[in-house]
Structures are given as C-alpha cells and as structure tokens.
Protein backbone atom coordinates (compact mmCIF):
# COMPACT_ATOMS: atom_id res chain seq x y z
CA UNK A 1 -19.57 -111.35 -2.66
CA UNK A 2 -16.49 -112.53 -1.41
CA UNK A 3 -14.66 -112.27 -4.47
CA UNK A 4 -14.95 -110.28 -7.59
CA UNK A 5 -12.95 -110.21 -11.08
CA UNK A 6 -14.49 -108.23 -13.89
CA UNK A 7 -12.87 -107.99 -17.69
CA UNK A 8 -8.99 -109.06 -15.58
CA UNK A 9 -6.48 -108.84 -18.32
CA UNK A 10 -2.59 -109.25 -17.11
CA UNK A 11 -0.07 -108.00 -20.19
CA UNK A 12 3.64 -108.93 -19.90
CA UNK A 13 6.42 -107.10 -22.31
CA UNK A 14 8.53 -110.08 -23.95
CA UNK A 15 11.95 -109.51 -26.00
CA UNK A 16 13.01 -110.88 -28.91
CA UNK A 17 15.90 -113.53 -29.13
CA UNK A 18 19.22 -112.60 -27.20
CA UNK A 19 21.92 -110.46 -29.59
CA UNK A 20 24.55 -113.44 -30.76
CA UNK A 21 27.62 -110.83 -31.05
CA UNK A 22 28.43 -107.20 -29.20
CA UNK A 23 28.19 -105.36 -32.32
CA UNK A 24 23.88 -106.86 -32.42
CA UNK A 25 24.13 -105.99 -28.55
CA UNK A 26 25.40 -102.40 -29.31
CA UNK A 27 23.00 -101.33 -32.20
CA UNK A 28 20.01 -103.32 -30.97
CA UNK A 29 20.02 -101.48 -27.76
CA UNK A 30 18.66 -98.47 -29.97
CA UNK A 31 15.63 -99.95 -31.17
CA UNK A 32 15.34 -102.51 -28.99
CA UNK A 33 11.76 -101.24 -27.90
CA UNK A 34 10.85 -102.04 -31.17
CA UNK A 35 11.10 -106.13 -30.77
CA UNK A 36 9.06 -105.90 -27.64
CA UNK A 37 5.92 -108.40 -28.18
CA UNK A 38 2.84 -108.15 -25.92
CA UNK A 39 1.89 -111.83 -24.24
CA UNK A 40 -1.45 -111.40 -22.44
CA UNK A 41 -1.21 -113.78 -19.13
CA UNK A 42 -5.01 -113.01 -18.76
CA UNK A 43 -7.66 -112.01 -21.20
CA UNK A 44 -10.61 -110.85 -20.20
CA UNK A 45 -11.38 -113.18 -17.06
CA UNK A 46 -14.68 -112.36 -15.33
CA UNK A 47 -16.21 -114.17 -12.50
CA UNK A 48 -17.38 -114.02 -9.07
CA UNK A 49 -17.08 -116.02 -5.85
CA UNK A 50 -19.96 -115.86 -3.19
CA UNK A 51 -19.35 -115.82 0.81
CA UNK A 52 -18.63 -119.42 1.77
CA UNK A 53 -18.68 -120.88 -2.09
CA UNK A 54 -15.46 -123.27 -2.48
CA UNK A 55 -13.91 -122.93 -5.74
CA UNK A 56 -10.92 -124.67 -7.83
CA UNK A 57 -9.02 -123.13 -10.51
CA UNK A 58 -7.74 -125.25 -12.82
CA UNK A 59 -5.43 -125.39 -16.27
CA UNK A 60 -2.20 -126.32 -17.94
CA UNK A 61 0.95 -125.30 -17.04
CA UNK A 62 1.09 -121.20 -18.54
CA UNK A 63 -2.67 -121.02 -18.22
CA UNK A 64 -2.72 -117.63 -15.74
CA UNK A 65 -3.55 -119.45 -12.78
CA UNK A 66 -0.60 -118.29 -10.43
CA UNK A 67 -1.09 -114.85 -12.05
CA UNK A 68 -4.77 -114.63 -11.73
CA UNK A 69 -4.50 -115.21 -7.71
CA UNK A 70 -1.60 -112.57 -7.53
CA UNK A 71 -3.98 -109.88 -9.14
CA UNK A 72 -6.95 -111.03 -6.35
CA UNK A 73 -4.28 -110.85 -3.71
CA UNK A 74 -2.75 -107.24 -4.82
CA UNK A 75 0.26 -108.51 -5.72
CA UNK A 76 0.39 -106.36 -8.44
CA UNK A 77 -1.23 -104.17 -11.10
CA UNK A 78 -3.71 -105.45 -13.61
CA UNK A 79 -3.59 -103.86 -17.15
CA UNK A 80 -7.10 -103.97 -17.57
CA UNK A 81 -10.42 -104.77 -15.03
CA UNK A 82 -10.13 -105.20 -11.53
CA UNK A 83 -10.38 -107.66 -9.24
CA UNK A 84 -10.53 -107.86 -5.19
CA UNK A 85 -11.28 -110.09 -2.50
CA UNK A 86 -13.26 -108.86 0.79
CA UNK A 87 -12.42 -109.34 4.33
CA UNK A 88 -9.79 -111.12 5.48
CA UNK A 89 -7.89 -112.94 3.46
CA UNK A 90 -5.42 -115.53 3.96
CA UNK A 91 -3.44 -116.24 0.81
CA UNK A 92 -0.78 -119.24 0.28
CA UNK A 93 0.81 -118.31 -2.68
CA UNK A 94 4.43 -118.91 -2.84
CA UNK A 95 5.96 -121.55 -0.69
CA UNK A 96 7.54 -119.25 2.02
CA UNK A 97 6.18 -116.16 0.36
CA UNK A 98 6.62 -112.74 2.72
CA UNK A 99 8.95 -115.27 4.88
CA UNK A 100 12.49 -113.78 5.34
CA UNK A 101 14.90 -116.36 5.69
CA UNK A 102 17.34 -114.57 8.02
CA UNK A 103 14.62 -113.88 10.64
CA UNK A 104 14.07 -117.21 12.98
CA UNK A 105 10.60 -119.37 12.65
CA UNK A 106 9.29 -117.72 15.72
CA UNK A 107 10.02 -113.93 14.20
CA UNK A 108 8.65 -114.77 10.99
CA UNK A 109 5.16 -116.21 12.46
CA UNK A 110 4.46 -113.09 14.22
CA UNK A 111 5.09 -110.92 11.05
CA UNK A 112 3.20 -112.95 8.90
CA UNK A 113 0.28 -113.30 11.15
CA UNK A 114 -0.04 -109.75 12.34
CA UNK A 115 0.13 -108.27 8.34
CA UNK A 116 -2.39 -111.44 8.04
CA UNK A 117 -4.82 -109.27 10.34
CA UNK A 118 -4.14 -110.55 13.82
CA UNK A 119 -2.69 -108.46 17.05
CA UNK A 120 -0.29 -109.21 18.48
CA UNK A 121 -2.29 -110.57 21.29
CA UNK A 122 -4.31 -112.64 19.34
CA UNK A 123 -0.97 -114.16 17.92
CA UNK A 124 0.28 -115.01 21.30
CA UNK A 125 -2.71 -117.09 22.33
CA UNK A 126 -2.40 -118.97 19.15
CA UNK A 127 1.22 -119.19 18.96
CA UNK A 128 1.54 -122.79 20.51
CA UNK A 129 -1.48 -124.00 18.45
CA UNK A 130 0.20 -122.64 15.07
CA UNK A 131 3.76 -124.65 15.97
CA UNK A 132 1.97 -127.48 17.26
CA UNK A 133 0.09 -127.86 13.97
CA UNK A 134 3.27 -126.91 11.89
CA UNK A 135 5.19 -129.73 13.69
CA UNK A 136 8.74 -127.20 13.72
CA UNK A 137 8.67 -126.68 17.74
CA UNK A 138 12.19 -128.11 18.12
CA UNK A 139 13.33 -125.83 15.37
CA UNK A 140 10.78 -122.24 15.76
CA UNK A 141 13.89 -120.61 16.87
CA UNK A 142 15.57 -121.29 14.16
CA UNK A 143 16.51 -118.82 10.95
CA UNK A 144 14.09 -119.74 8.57
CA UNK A 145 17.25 -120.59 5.96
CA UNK A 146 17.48 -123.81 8.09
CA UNK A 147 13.94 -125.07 7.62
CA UNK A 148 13.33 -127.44 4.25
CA UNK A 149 10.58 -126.54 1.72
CA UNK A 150 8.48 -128.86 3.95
CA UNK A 151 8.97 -127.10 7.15
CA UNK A 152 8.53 -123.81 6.00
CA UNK A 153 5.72 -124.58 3.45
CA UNK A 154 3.89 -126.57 7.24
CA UNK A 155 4.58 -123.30 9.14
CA UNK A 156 3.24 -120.92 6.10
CA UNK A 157 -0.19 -123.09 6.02
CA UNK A 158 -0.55 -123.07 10.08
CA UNK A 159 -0.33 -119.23 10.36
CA UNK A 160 -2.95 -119.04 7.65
CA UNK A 161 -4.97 -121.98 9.23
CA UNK A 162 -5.20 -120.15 12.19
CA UNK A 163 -5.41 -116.43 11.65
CA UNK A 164 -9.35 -117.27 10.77
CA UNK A 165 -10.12 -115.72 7.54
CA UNK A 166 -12.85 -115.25 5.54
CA UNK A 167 -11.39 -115.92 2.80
CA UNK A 168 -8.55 -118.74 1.98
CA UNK A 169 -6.55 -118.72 -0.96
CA UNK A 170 -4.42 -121.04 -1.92
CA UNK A 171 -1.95 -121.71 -4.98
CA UNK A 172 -0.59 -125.58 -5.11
CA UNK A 173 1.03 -125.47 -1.60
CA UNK A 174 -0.11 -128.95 -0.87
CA UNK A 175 1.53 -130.49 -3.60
CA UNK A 176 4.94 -130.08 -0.74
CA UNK A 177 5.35 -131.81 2.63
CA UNK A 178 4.61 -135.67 3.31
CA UNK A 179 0.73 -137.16 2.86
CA UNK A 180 0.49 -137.20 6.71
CA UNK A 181 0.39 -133.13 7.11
CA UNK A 182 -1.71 -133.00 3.76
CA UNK A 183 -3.90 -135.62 5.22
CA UNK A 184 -4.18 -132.80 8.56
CA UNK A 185 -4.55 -129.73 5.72
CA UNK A 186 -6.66 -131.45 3.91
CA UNK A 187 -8.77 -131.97 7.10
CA UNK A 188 -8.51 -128.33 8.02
CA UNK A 189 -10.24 -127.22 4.48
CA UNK A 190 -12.78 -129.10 5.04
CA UNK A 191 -13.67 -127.82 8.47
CA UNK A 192 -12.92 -123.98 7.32
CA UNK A 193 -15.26 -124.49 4.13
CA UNK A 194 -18.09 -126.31 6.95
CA UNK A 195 -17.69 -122.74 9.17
CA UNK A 196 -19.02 -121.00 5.82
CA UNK A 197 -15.89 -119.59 4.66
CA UNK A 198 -14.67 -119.01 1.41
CA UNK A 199 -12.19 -121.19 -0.46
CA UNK A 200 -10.13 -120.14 -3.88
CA UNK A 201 -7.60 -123.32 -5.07
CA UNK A 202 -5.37 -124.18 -7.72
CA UNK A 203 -4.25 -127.08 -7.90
CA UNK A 204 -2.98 -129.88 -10.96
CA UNK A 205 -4.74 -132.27 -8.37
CA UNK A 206 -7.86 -132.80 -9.96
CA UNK A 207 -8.77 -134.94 -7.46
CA UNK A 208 -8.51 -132.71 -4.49
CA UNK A 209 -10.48 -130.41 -6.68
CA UNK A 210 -13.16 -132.68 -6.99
CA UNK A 211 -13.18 -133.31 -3.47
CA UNK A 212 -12.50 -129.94 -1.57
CA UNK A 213 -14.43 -127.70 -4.75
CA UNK A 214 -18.02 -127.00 -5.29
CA UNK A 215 -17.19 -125.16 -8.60
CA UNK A 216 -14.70 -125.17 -11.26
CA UNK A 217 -12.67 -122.71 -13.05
CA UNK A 218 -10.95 -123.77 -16.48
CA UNK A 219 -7.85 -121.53 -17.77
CA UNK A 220 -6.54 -121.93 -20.89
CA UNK A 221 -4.04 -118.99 -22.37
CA UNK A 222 -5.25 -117.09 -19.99
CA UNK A 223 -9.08 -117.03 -21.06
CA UNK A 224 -11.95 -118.60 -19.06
CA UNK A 225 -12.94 -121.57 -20.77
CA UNK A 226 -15.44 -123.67 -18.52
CA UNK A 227 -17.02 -122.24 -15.36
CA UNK A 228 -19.37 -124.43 -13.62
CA UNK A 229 -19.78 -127.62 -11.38
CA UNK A 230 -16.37 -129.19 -9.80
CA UNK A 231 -17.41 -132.53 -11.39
CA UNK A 232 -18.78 -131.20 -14.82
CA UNK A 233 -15.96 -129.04 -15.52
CA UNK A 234 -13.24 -131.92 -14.27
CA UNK A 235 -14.63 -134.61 -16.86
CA UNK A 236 -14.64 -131.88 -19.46
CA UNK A 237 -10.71 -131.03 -19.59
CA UNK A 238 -10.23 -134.47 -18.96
CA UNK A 239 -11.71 -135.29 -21.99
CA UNK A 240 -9.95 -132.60 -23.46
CA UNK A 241 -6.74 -134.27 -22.21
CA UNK A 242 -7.54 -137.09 -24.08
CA UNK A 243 -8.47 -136.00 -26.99
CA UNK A 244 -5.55 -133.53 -27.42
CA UNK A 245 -3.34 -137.24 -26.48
CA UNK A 246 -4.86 -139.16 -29.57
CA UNK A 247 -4.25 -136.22 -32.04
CA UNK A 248 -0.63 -136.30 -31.06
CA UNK A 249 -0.18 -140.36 -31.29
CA UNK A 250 -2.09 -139.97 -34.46
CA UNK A 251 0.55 -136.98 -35.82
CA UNK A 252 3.35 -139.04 -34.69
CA UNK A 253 1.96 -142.31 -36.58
CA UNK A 254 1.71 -140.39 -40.01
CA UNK A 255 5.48 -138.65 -39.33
C-alpha cells in the first residue's frame, strides 16, 4: 500500500465570542478554558490507497480536505488513528509551502528538492530541466519575494515533477497559473500516473477529477461519505448539489 489512514480524527480547540469590554477580558481570562468547544476537522476517516491507484478527494469548502493531506504528509499530529504514506513522496500543499521568500529561486530549488529526497547531484543534472519546465529562467536568481503566485506555484510543481516520486500529492495547486502550464501539468499527471505511480488530489475541479482520478473520495464535516469510482462518486455529490439548491429556492419561496 502506498497509502494508509485508519480511524484519522483531527480535533481543533475553538473559543467562544471575543470579550466586548476589558473588565469581560480581565475576568474571562480565568475561566476562559471553560468556553473552549471541541470542532473535529476529521472523524474517523479510514481508507487506503494502493501503489499506482490515482485518487481525488473531494468536498465543500470546511470538509477536512486540506487537513486530511497535512496529517498523510506529517504536517502535524493526529488526535486519533494514524495515517502515512510510503516511499517518496512529493507533496504540493501550500502554494510556495517550505519556500523562503528571502532565499533566491535557484537556493530555494535545491532545498526543496534535496529534503524532497534527491542529492545534490541528482539536483544538478535536473536543475535546467526543472527551470525549463517552470518557465522562471530569466528570474531563478531572483529572491523568491519577487516571483508572483504563478511563478512560484510553476517552480513548486517542477521540483516535485521532477524529483520522481512514488507518490504525488497534491492540494488545489492547479487552480493558479495560466491554462497553458496547467495544460503542461496536466500532461505531466498523466504520464506520472502511466509510469505506475501513485496520485492523491483535491481539487473543487470535478472535472479534472473525473479525468486524472480512478477513485473518489467524498468529505463532508470531516467524515467519509462516498468512496468509490471517480465517475460514480462525482454524479452523486452532484446530485447532492442539486438537491441541497432546490431546498434552498424552495425555503426562500415560502419566506
């Protein structure tokens, strides 16, 4: 298995409403513990991904997508169950994530692709592939601070293109950069998933779920709702969609 989440549950601490005077401030600070509410980003999740299976997760916005690829990733503790991926992993989670902006284009492809997995040799005779793909050659020595989202989102995606994982993960970073370069991503899915690799998306594209995704994942508050074939569980929350539209138009007729 490539990937493996068993009984995942994510619990975040929320406070109550902000004190409106110092006085509330002052006092509530004492038992402020005691408005603490539990929300559960994840409940429960259980699933696994084989070697070279191609996977979309999918959901409304609050679901526990994000969340859920954190925990595969290590970034961060779960409060209950476990989950890991095996091998190598290449994750896109964050536009820019582990870039620093200070350090130049060039500086920050090396770091990235060495704590990908890669030495440093291995780097160097992919370095002029990775720009070349990103498109930022006139700018690689350039702080990072001076890139757009688009540039540094293209140079993120080429390290992780090319550091040849076994396992991609990747968290909405094609909705950024123009359709030309998502066209070339796109592309570059494709021919990783055809190699027998092993693909984890999230995406509000349901489309590029349907076309990149053998199976489907559907989150909703954080609970597994659907689990099965791309197409299958697509139509489903579509028609969920739907219905969930008509029962507002028909609450708003009777108001």
């Amino acid at each position: 298995m490539s990937i493996v989440v068993q009984g995942l549950g994510k619990r975040y601490w929320l406070r109550g409403r902000r004190p409106a005077t110092l006085q509330e401030a002052l006092t509530g600070a004492i038992g402020a513990w005691r408005t603490r509410r539990p929300f559960w980003a994840l409940q429960d999740v259980s699933f696994r991904v084989a070697e070279g299976e191609s996977v979309g997760v999918i959901g409304d916005n609050g679901a526990g997508k994000s969340t859920l690829l954190r925990l595969i990733c290590s970034l961060g503790r779960p409060t209950r169950g476990h989950a890991r991926a095996e091998g190598r992993v290449a994750a896109l989670l964050e536009l820019g994530a582990g870039f620093h902006p200070q350090l130049t284009g060039r500086e920050n492809l090396y770091v990235s692709a060495i704590v990908s997995g890669l030495r440093r040799v291995e780097v160097d005779e992919r370095f002029q592939e990775i720009v070349d793909f990103a498109e930022v050659g006139a700018f690689i020595d350039e702080p990072l601070r001076t890139y757009s989202s688009g540039m540094q989102m293209r140079l993120a995606f080429s390290v992780a293109a090319h550091v040849d994982p076994g396992v991609l993960i990747v968290d909405e970073a094609l909705a950024v950069g123009d359709r030309g370069f998502q066209a070339r991503c796109v592309e570059r899915i494709e021919r990783f998933h055809r190699q027998g690799r092993t693909l984890l998306l999230v995406s509000h594209d349901l489309g590029l779920v349907r076309r990149l995704c053998q199976r489907a994942i559907q989150l909703r508050h954080g609970r597994v709702v659907r689990d099965g074939p791309a197409a299958a569980v697509i139509d489903a929350s579509l028609g969920d969609s739907g219905q969930e539209s008509h029962a507002r138009l028909a609450t708003a007729g009777r108001a």
